[in-house]
PDB file of N, CA and C in Angstrom:
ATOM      1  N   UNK A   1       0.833  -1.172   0.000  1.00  0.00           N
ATOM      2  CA  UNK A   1       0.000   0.000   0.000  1.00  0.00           C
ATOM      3  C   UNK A   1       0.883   1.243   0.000  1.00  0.00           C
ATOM      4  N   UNK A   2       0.590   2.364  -0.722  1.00  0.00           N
ATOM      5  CA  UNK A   2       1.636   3.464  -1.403  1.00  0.00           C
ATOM      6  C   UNK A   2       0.355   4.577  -0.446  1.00  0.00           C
ATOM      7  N   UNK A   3       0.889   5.503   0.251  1.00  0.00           N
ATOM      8  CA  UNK A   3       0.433   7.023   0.509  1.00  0.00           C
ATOM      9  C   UNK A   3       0.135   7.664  -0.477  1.00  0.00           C
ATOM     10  N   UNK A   4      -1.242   7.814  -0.135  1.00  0.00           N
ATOM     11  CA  UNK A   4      -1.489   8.849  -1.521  1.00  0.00           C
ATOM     12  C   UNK A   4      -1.471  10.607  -1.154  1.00  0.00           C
ATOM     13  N   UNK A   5      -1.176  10.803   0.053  1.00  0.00           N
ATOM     14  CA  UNK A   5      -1.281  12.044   0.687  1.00  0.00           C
ATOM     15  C   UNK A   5      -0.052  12.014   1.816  1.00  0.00           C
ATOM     16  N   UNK A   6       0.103  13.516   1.447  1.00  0.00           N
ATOM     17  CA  UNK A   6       1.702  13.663   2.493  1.00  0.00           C
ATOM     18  C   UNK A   6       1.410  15.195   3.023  1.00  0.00           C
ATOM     19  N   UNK A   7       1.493  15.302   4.146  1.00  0.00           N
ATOM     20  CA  UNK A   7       0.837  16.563   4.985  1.00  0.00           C
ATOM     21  C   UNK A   7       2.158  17.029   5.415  1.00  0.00           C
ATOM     22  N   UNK A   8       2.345  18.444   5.610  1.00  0.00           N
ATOM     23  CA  UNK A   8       4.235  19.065   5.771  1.00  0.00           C
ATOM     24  C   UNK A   8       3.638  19.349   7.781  1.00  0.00           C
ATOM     25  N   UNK A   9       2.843  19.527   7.775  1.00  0.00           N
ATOM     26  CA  UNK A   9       2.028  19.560   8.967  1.00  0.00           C
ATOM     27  C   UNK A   9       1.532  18.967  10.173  1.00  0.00           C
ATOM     28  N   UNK A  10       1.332  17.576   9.824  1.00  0.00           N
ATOM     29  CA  UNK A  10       0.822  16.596  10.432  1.00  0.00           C
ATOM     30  C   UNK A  10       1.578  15.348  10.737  1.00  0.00           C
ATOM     31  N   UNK A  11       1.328  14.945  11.656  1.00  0.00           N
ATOM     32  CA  UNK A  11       2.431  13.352  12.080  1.00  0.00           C
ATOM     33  C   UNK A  11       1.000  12.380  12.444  1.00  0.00           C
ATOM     34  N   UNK A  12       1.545  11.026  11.574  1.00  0.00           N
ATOM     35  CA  UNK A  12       0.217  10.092  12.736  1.00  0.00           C
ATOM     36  C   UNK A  12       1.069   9.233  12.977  1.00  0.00           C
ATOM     37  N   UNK A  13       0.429   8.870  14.644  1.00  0.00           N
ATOM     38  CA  UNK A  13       0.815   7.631  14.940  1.00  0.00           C
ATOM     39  C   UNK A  13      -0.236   6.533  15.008  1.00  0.00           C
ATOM     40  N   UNK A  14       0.314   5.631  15.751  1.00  0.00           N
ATOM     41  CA  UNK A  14      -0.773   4.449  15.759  1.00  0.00           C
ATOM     42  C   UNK A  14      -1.458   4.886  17.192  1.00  0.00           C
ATOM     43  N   UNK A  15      -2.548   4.383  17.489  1.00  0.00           N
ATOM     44  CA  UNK A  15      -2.669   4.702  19.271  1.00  0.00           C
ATOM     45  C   UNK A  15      -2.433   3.552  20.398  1.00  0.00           C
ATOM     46  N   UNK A  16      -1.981   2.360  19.948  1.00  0.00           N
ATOM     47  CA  UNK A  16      -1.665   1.767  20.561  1.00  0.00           C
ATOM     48  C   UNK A  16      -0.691   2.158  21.903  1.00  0.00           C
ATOM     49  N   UNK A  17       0.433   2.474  21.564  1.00  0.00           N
ATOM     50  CA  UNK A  17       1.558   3.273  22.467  1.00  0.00           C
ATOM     51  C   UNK A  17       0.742   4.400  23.356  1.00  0.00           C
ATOM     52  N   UNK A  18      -0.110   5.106  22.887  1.00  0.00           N
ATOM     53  CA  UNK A  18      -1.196   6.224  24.097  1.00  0.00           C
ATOM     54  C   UNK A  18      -1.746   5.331  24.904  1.00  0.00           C
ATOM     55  N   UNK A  19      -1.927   3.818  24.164  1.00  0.00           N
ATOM     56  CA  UNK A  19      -3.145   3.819  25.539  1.00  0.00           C
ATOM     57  C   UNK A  19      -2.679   2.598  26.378  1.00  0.00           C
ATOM     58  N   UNK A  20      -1.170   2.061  26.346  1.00  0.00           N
ATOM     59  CA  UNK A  20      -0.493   1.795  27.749  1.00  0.00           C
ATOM     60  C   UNK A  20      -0.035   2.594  28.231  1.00  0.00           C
ATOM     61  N   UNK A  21      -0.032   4.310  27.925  1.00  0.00           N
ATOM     62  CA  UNK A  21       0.642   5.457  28.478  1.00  0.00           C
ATOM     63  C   UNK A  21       1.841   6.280  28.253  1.00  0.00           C
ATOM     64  N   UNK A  22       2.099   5.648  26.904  1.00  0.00           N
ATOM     65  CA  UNK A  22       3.102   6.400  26.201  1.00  0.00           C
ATOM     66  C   UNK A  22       2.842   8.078  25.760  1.00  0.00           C
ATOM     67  N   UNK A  23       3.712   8.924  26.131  1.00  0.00           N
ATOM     68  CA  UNK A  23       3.212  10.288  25.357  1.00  0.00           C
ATOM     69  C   UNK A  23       4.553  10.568  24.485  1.00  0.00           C
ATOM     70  N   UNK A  24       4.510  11.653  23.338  1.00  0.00           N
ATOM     71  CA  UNK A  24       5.563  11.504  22.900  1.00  0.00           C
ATOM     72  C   UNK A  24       6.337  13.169  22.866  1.00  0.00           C
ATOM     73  N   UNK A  25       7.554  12.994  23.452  1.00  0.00           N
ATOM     74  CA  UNK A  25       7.940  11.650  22.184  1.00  0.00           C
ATOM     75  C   UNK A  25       8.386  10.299  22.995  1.00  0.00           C
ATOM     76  N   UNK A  26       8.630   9.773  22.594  1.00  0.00           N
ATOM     77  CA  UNK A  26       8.801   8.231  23.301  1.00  0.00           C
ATOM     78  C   UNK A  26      10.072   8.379  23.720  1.00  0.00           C
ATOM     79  N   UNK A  27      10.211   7.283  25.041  1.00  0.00           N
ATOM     80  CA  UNK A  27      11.211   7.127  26.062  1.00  0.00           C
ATOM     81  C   UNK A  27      12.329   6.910  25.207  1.00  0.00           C
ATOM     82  N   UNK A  28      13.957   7.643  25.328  1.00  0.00           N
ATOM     83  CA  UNK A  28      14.971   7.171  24.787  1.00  0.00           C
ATOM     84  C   UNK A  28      14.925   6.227  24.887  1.00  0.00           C
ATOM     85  N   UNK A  29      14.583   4.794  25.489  1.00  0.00           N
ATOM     86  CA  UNK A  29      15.095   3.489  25.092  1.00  0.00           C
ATOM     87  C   UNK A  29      14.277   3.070  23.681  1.00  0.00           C
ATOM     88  N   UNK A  30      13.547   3.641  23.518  1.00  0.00           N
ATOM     89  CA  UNK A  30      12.353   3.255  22.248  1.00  0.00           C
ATOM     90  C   UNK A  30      12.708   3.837  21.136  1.00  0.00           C
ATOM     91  N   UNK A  31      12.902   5.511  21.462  1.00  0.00           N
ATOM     92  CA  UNK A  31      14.097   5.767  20.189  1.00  0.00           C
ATOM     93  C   UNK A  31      14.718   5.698  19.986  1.00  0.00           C
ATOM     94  N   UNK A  32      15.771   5.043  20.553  1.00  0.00           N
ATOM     95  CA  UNK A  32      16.939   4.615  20.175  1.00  0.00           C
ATOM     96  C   UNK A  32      16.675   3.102  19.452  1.00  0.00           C
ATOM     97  N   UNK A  33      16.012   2.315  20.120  1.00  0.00           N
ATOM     98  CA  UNK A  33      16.026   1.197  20.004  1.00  0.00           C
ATOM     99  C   UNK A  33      15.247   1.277  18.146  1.00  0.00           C
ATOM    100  N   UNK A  34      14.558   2.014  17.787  1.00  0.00           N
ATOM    101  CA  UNK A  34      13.946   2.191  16.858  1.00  0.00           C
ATOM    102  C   UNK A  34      15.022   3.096  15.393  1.00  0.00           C
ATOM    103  N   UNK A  35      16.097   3.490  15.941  1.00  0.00           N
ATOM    104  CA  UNK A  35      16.514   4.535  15.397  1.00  0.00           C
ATOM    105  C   UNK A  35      18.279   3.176  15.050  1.00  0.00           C
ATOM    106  N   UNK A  36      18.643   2.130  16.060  1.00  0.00           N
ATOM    107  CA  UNK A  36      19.399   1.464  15.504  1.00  0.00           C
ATOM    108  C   UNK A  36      18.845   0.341  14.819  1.00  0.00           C
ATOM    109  N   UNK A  37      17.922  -0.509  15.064  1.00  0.00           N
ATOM    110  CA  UNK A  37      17.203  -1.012  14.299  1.00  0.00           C
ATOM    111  C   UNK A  37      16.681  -1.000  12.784  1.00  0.00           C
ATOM    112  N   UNK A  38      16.250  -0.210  12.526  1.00  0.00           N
ATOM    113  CA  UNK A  38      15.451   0.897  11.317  1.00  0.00           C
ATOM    114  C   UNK A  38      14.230   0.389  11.053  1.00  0.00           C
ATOM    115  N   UNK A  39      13.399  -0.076  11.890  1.00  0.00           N
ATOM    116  CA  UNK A  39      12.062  -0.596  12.205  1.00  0.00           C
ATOM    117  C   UNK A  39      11.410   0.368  12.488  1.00  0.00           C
ATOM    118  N   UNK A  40      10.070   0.397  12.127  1.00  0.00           N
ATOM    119  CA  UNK A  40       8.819   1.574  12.089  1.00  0.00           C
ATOM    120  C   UNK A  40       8.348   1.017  13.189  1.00  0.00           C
ATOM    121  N   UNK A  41       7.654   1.991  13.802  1.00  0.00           N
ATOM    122  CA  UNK A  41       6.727   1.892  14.956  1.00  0.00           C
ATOM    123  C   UNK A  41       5.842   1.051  14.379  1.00  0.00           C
ATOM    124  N   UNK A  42       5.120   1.019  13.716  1.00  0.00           N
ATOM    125  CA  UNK A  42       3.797   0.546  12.939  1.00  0.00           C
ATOM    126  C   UNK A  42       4.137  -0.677  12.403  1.00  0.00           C
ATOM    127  N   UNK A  43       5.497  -1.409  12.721  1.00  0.00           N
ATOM    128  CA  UNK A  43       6.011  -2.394  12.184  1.00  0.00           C
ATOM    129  C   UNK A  43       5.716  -3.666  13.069  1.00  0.00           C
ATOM    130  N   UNK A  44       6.193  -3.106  14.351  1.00  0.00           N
ATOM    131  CA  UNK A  44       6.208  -4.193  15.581  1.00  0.00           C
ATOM    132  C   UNK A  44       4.824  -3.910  16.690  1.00  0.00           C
ATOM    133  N   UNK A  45       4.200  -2.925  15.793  1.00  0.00           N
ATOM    134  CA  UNK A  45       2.648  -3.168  16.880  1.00  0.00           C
ATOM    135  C   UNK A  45       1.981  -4.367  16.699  1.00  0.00           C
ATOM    136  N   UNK A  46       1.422  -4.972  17.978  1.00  0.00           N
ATOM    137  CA  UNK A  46       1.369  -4.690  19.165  1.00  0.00           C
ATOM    138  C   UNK A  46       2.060  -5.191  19.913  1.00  0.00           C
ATOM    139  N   UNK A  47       2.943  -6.393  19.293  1.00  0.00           N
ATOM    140  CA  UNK A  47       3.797  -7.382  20.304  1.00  0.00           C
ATOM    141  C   UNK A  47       4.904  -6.820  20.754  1.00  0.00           C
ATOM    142  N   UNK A  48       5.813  -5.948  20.257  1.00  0.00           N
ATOM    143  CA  UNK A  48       7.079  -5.328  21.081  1.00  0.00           C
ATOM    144  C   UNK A  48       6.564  -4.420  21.969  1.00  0.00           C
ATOM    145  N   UNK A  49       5.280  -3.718  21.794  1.00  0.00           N
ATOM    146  CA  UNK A  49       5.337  -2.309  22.747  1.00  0.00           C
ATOM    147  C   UNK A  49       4.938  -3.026  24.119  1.00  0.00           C
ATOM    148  N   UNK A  50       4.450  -4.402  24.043  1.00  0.00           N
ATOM    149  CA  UNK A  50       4.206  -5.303  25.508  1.00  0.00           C
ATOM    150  C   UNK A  50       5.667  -4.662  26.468  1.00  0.00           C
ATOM    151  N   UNK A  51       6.455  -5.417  25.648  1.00  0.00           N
ATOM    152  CA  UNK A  51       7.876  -5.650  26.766  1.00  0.00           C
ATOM    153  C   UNK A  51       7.931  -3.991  27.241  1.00  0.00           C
ATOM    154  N   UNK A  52       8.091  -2.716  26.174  1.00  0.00           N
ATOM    155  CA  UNK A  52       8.640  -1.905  26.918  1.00  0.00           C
ATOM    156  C   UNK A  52       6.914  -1.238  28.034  1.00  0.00           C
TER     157      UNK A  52
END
């Protein structure tokens, strides 16, 4: 599935991460962990956001 719309404005996330209590931006261990990886948030929902 290809984006057919790109907003210079707007960010979405998933809401999964809000509603065990995540606000963002997310805890350095998550961005980091996301940032050496190169895995999307939207990649490993819902089973990784368990552990953190």
């Amino acid at each position: 599935m290809k984006l057919n719309f790109v907003s210079p404005t707007w960010v979405c996330f998933l809401a999964f991460p809000f509603t065990i209590g995540f606000k963002y931006p997310f805890p350095s261990l998550v961005s980091e962990f996301f940032t050496l990886t190169g895995l999307s948030y939207a990649q490993i929902i819902p089973e990784m956001w368990r552990i953190f």
